[in-house]
C-alpha atoms as a PDB file:
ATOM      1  CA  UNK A   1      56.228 235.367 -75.813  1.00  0.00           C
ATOM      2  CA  UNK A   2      52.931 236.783 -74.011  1.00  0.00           C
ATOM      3  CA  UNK A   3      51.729 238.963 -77.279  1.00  0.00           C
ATOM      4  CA  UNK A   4      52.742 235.975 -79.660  1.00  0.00           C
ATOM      5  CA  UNK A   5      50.828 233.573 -77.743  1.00  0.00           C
ATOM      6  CA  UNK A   6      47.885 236.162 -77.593  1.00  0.00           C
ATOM      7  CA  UNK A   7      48.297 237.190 -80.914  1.00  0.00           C
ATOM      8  CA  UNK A   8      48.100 233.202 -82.143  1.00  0.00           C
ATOM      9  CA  UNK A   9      45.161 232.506 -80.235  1.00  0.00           C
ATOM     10  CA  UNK A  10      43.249 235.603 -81.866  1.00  0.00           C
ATOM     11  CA  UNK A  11      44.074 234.165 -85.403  1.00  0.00           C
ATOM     12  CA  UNK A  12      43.214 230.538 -84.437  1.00  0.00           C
ATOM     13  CA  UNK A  13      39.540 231.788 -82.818  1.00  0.00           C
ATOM     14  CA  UNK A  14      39.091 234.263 -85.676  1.00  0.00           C
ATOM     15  CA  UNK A  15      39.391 231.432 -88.961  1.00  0.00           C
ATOM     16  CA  UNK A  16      36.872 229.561 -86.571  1.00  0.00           C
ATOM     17  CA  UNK A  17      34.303 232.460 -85.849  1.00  0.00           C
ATOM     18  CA  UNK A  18      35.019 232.723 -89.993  1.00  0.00           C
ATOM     19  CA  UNK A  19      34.595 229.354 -91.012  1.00  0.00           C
ATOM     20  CA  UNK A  20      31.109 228.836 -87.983  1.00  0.00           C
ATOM     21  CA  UNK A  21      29.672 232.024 -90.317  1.00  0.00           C
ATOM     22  CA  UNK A  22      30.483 230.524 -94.020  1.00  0.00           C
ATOM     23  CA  UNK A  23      29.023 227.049 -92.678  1.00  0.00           C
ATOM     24  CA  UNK A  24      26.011 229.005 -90.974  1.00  0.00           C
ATOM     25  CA  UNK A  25      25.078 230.833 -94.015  1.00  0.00           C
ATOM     26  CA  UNK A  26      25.812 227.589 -96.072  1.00  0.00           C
ATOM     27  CA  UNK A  27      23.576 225.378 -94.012  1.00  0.00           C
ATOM     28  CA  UNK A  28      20.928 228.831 -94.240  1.00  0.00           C
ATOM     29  CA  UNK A  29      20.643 228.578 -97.958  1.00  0.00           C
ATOM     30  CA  UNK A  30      21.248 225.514 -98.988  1.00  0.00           C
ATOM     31  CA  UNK A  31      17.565 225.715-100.346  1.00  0.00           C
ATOM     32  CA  UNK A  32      18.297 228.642-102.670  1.00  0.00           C
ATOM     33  CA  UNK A  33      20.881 226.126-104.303  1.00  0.00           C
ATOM     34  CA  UNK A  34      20.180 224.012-107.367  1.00  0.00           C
ATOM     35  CA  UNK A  35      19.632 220.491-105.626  1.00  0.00           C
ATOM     36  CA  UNK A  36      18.163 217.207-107.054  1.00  0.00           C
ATOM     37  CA  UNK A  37      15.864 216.904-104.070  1.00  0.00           C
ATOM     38  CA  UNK A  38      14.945 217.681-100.516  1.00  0.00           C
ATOM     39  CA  UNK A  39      16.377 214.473 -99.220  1.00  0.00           C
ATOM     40  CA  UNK A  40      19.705 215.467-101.142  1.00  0.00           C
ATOM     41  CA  UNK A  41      19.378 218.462 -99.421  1.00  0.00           C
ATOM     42  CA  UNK A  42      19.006 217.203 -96.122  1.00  0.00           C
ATOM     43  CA  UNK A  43      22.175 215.566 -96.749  1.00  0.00           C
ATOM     44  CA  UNK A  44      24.009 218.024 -97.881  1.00  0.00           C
ATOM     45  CA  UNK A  45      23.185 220.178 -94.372  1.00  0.00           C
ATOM     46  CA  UNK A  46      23.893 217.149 -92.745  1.00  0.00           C
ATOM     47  CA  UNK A  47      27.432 216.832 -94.446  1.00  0.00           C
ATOM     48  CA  UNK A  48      28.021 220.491 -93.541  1.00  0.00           C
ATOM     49  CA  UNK A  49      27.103 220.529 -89.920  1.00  0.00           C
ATOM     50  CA  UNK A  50      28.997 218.094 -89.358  1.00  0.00           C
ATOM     51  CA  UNK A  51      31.906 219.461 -91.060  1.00  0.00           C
ATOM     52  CA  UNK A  52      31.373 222.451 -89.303  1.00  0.00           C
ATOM     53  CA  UNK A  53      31.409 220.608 -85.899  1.00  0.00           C
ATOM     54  CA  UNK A  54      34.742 218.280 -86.723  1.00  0.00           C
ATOM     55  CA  UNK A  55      36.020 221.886 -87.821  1.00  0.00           C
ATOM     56  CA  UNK A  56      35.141 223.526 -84.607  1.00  0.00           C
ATOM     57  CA  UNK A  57      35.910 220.417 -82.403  1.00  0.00           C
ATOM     58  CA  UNK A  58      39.417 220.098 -83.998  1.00  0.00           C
ATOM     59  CA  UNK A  59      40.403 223.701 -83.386  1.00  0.00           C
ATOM     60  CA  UNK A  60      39.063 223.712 -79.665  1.00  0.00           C
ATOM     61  CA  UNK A  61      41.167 220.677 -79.041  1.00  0.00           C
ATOM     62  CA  UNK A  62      44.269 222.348 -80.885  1.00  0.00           C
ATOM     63  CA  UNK A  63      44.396 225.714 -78.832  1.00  0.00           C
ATOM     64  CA  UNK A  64      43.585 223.706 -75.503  1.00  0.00           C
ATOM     65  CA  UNK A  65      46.408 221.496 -76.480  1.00  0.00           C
ATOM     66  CA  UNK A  66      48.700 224.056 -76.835  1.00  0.00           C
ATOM     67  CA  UNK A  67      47.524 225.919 -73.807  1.00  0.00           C
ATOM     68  CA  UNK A  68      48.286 223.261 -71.884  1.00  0.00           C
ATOM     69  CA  UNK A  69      51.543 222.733 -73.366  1.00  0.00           C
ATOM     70  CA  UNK A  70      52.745 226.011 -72.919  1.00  0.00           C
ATOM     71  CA  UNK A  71      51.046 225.882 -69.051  1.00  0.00           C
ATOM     72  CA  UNK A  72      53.550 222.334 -68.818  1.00  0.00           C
ATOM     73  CA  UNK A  73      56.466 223.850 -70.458  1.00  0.00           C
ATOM     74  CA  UNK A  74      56.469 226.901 -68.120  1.00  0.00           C
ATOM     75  CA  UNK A  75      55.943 224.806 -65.311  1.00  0.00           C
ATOM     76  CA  UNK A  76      59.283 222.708 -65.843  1.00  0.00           C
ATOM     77  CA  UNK A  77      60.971 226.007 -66.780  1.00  0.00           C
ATOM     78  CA  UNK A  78      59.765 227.193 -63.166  1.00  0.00           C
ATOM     79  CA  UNK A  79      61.242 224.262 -61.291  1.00  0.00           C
ATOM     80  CA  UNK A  80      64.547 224.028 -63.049  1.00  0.00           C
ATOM     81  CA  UNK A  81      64.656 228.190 -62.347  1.00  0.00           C
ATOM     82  CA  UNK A  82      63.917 226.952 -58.569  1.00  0.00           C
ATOM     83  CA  UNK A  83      66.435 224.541 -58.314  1.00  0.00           C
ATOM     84  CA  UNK A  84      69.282 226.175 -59.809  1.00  0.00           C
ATOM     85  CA  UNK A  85      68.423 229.158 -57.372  1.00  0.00           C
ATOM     86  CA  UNK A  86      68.132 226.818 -54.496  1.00  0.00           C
ATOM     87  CA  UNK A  87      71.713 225.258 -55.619  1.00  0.00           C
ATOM     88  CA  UNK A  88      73.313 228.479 -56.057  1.00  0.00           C
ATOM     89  CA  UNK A  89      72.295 229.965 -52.536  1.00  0.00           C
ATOM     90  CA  UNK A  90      73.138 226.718 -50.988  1.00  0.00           C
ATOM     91  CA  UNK A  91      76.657 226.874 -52.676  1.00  0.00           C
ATOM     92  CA  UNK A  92      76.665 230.419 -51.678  1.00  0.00           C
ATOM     93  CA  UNK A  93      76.569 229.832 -48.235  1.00  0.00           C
ATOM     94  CA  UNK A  94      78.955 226.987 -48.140  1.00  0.00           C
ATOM     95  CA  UNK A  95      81.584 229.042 -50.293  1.00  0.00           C
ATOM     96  CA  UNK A  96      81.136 231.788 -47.723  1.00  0.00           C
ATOM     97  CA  UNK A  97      81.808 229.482 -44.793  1.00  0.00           C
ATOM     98  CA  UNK A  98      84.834 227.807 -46.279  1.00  0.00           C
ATOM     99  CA  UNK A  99      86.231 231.176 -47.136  1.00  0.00           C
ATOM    100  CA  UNK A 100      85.759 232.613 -43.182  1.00  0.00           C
ATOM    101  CA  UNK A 101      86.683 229.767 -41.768  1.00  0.00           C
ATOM    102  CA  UNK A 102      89.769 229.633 -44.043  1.00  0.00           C
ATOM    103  CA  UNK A 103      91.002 233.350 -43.325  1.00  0.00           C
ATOM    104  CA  UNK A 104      90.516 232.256 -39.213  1.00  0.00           C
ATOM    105  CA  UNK A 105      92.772 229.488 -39.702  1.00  0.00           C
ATOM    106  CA  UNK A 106      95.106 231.601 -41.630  1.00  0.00           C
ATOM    107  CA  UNK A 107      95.369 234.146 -39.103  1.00  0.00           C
ATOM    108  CA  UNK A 108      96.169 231.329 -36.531  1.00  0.00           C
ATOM    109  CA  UNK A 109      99.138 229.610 -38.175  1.00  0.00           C
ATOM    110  CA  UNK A 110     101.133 232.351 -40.308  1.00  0.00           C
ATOM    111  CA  UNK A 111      98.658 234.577 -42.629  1.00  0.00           C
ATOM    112  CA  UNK A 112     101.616 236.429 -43.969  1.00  0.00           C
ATOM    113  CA  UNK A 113     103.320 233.294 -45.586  1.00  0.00           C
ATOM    114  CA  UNK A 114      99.853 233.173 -47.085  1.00  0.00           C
ATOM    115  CA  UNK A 115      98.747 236.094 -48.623  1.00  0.00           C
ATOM    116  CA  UNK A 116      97.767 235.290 -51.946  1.00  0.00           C
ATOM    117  CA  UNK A 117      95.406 232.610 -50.349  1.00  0.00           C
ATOM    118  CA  UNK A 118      93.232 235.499 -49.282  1.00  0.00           C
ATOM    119  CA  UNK A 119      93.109 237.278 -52.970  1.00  0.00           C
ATOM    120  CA  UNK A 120      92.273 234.110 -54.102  1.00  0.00           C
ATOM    121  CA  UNK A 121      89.457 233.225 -51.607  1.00  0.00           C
ATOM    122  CA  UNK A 122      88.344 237.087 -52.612  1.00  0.00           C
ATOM    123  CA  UNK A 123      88.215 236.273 -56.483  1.00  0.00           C
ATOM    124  CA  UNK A 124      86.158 233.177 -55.201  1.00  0.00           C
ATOM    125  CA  UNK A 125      83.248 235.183 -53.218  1.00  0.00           C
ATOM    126  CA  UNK A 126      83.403 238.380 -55.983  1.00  0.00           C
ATOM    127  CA  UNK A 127      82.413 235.169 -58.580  1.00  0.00           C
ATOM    128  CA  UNK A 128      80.000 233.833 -55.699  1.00  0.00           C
ATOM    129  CA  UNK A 129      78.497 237.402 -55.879  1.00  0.00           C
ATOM    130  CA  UNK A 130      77.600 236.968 -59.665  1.00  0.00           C
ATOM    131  CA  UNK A 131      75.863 233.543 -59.521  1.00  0.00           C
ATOM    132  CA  UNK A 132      73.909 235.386 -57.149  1.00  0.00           C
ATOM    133  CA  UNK A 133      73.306 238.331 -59.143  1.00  0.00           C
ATOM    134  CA  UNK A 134      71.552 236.496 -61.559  1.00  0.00           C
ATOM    135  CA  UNK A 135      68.638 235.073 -59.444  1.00  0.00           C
ATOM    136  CA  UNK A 136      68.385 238.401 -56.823  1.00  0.00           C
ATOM    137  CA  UNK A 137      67.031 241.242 -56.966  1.00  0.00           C
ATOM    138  CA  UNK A 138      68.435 244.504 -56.449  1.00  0.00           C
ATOM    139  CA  UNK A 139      67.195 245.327 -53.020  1.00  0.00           C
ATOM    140  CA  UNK A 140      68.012 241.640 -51.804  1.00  0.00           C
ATOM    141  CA  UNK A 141      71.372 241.337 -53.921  1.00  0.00           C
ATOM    142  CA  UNK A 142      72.391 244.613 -51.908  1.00  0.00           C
ATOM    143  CA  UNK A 143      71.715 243.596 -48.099  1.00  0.00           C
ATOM    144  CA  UNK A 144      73.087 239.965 -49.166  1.00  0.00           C
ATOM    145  CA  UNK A 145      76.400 242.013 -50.084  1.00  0.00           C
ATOM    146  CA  UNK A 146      76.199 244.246 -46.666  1.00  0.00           C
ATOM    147  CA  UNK A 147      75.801 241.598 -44.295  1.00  0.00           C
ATOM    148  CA  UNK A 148      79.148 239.327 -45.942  1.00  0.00           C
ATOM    149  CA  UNK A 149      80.936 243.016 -45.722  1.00  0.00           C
ATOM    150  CA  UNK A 150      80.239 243.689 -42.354  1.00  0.00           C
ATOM    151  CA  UNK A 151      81.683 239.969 -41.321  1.00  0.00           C
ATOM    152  CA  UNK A 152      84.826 240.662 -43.347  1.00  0.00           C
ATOM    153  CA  UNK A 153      84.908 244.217 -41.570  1.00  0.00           C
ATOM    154  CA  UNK A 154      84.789 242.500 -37.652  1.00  0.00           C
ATOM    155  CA  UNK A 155      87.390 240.080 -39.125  1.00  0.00           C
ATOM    156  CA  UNK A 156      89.759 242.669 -39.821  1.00  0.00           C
ATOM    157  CA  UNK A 157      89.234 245.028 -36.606  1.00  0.00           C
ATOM    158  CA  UNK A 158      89.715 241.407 -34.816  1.00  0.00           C
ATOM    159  CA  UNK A 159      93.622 241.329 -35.146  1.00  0.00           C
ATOM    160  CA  UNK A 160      93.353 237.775 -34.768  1.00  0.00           C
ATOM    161  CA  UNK A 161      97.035 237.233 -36.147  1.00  0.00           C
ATOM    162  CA  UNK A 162      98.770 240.049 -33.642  1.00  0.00           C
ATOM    163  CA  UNK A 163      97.176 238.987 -30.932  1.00  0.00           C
ATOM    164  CA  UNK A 164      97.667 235.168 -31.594  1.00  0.00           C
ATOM    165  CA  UNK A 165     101.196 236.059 -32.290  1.00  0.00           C
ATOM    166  CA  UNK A 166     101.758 237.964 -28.929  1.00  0.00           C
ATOM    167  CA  UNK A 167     100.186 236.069 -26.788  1.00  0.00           C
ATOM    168  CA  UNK A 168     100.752 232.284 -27.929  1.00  0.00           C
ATOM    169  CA  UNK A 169     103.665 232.229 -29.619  1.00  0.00           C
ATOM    170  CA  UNK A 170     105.921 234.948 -28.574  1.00  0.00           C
ATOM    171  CA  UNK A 171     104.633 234.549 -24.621  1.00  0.00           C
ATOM    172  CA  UNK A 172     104.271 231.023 -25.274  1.00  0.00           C
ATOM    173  CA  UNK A 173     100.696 231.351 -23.542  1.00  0.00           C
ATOM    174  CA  UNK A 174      98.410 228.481 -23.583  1.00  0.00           C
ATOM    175  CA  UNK A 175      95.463 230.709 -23.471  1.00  0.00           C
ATOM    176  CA  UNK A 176      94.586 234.688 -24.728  1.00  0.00           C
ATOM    177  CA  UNK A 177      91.976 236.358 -22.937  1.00  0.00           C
ATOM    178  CA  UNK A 178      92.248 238.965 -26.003  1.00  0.00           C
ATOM    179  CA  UNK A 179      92.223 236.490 -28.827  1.00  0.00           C
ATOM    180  CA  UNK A 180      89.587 234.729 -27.184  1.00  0.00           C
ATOM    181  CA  UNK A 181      87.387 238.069 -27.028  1.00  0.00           C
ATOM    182  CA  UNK A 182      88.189 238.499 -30.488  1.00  0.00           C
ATOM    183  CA  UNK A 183      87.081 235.010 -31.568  1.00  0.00           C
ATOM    184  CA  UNK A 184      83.570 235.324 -29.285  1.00  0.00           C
ATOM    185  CA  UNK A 185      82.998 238.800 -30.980  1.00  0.00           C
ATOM    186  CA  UNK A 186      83.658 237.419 -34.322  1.00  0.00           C
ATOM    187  CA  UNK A 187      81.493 234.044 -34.408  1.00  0.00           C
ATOM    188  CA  UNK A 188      79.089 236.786 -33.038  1.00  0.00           C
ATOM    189  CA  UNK A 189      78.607 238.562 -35.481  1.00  0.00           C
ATOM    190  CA  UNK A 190      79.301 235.962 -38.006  1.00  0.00           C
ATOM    191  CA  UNK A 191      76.342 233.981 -36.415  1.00  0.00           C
ATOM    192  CA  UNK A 192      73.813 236.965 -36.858  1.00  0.00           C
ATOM    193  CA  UNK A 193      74.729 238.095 -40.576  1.00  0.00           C
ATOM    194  CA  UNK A 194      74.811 234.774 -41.955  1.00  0.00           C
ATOM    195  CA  UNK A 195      71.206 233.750 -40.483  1.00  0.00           C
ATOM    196  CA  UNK A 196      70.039 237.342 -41.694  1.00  0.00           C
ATOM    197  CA  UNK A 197      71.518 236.466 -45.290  1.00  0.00           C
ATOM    198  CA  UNK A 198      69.670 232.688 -44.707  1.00  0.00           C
ATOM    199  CA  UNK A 199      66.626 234.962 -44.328  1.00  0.00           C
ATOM    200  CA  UNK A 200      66.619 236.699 -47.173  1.00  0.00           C
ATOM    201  CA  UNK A 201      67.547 233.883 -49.572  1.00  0.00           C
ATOM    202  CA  UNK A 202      64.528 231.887 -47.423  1.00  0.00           C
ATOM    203  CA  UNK A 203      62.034 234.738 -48.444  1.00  0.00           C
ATOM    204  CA  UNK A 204      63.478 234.969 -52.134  1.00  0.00           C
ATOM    205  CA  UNK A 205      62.987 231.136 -52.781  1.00  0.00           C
ATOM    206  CA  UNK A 206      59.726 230.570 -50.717  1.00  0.00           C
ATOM    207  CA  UNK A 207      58.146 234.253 -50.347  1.00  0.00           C
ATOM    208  CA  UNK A 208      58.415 233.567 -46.734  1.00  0.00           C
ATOM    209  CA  UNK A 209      58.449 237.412 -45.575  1.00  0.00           C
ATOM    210  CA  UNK A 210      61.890 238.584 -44.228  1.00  0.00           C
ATOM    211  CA  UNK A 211      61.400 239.989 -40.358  1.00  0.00           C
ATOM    212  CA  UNK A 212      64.519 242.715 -39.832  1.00  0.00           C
ATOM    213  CA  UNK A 213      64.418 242.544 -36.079  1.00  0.00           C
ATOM    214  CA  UNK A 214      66.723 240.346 -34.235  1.00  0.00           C
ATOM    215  CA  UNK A 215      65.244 237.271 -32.638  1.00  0.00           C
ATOM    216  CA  UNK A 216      65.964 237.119 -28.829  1.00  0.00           C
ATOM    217  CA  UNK A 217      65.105 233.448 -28.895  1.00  0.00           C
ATOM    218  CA  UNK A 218      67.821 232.466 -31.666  1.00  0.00           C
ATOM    219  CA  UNK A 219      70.622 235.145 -30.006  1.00  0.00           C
ATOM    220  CA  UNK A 220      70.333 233.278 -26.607  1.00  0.00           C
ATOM    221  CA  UNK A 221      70.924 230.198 -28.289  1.00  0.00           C
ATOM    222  CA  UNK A 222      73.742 231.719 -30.247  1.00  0.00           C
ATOM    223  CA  UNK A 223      75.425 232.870 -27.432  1.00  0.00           C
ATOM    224  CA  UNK A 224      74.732 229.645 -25.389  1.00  0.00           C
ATOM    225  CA  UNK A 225      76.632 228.015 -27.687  1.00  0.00           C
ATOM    226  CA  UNK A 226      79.744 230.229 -28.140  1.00  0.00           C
ATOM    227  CA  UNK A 227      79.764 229.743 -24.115  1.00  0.00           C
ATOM    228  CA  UNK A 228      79.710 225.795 -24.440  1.00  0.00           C
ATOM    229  CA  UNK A 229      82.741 225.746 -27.392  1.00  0.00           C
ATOM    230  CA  UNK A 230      84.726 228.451 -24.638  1.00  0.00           C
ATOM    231  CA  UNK A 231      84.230 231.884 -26.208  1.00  0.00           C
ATOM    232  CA  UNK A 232      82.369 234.225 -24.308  1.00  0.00           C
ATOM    233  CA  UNK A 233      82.066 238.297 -23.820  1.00  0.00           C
ATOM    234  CA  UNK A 234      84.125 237.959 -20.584  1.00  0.00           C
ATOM    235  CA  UNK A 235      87.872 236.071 -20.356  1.00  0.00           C
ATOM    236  CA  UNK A 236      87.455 232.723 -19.044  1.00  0.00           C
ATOM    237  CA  UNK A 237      89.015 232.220 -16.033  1.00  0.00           C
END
């Protein structure tokens, strides 16, 4: 589209440069030329400038025209780009709650009866994956893709089911020191991939640049807040 544009532009200025020259040399010897008199031929160069100016004028205003067509229609083509980005990262991120919060529950009231649930919430986030293949890069595609394995990964080493099973419903427990471990550990980590993922879709919609250390600030508040809901690193007594 660049070297079509360029290439148009070239041909546009180059029948004007043409057409200035013919009207130049014209308007030069119009005296050579067999005229009834020098009023006529005032006239004439008269006629012909100002051809050659409506000529000139009307070609200016063409290629600034389409300039700033072109200029409007990328524009739009920018913000539509922007907001179907910024609706498929939002989606994202709400699929990949619903789908975490989905396999917790699942592990708390019978995952086994359930199974297919989980291939299907799979298929969902592998499709998730693509939408957000097509607006990523490579290098930000990749660490998005990391950071949802690694939750996934503390979800499975959690054992929430076995130890929901053995301590609730077989000891008929109202309370697991273990499953509550599991739970803190798991919101954990869930916390800090998912605002590291926010981070990187942040920086990929509004160049805001991605910092890979941890904030202190936003773990403290993390963890003050697994504390308040009853999870913590040590059993509650």
């Amino acid at each position: 589209m660049a070297n079509g544009k360029l290439y148009k532009n070239i041909l546009i200025w180059g029948v004007i440069f043409i057409c200035v020259i013919l009207m130049s040399l014209l308007i030069v010897f119009i005296d050579k030329f067999s005229v009834p008199s020098n009023n006529t031929s005032d006239g004439v160069v008269a006629i012909v400038s100002a051809f050659v100016g409506v000529v000139i004028t009307v070609a200016v205003t063409g290629v600034l025209l389409n300039t700033q067509s072109e200029n409007e229609y990328l524009k739009e083509k920018n913000v539509k780009q922007f907001e179907k980005k910024q609706q498929t990262y939002h989606c994202f991120l709400e699929k990949l709650g619903n789908i975490v919060i989905d396999l917790t529950q699942r592990s708390l009231g019978g995952n086994d009866a359930k199974s297919y649930e989980n291939i299907s919430s799979l298929e969902n986030l592998i499709f998730q994956f693509g939408y957000l293949r097509i607006h990523m890069s490579d290098d930000a595609f990749i660490k998005v893709m990391a950071y949802t394995a690694e939750i996934f990964e503390v979800y499975r080493k959690q054992n929430l089911r076995s130890n929901y099973k053995k301590d609730i419903v077989e000891q008929n427990k109202s309370r697991s020191d273990q499953l509550n471990q599991g739970l803190y550990e798991l919101t954990q980590v869930i916390a800090k991939k998912l605002f590291a993922i926010s981070a990187i879709l942040n920086s990929d919609m509004y160049g805001e640049k991605v910092n890979n250390r941890n904030n202190p600030q936003i773990e403290d508040i993390t963890l003050q807040l697994l504390n308040s809901c009853g999870l913590g690193a040590r059993p509650i007594a």
